[in-house]
Protein backbone atom coordinates (compact mmCIF):
# COMPACT_ATOMS: atom_id res chain seq x y z
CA UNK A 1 117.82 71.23 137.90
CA UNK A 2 119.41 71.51 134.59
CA UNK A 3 123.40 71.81 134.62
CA UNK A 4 124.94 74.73 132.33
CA UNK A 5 126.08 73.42 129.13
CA UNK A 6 130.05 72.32 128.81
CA UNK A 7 132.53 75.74 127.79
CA UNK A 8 133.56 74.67 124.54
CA UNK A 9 137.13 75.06 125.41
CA UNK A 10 136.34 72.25 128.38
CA UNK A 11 134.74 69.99 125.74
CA UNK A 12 138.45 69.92 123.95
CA UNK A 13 140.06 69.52 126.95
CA UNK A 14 137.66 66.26 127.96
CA UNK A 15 137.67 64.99 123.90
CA UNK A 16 142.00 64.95 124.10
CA UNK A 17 141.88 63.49 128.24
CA UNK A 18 139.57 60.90 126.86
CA UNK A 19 142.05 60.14 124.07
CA UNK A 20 144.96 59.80 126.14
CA UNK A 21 143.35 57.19 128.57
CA UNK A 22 141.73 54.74 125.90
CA UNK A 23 145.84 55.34 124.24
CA UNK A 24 147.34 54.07 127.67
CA UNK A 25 145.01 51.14 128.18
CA UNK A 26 145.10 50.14 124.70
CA UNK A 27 141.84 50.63 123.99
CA UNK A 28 139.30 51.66 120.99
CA UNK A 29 136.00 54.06 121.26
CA UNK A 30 134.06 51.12 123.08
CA UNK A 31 136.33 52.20 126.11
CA UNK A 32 136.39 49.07 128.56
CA UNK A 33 132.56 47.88 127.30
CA UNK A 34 134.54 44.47 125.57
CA UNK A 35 137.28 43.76 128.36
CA UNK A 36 133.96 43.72 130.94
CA UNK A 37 132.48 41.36 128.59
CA UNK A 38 135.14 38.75 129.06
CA UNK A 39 136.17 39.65 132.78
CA UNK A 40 136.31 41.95 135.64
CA UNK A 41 137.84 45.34 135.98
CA UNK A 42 140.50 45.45 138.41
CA UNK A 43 143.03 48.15 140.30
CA UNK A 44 143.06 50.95 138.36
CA UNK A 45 140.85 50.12 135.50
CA UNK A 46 137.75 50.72 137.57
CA UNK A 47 139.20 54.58 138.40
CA UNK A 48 139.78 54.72 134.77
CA UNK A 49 136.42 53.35 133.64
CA UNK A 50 134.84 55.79 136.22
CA UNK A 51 137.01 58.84 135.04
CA UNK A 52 135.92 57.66 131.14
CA UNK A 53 132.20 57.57 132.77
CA UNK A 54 132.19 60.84 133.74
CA UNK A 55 133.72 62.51 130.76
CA UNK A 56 130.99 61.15 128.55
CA UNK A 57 127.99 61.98 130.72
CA UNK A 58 130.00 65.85 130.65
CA UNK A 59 130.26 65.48 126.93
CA UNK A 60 126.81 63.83 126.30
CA UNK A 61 125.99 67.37 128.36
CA UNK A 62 127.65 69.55 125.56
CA UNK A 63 126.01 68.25 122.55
């Protein structure tokens, strides 16, 4: 079963959240893809890594 495509106005919302988490962490596009390269997540990286997850299956979705 195919999901409805993302509102627009959602896909904004989901482009600026994802900009605001990779700001806090300190990170580029790549998300957390080169700090798992080099060790593991921990704490509250993991919810963030899972929250960035989820806005780019969403956002793979709206294309």
């Amino acid at each position: 079963m195919r999901m409805t495509k993302t509102d627009p106005t959602r896909a904004v919302a989901l482009r600026e959240r994802r900009a605001l988490i990779l700001q806090y962490w300190g990170l580029d596009d790549r998300g957390f893809a080169p700090v798992m390269e080099l060790r593991e997540l921990q704490g509250d990286e993991w919810q963030a890594e899972a929250e960035l997850d989820a806005i780019d299956f969403e956002l793979d979705d709206a294309r």
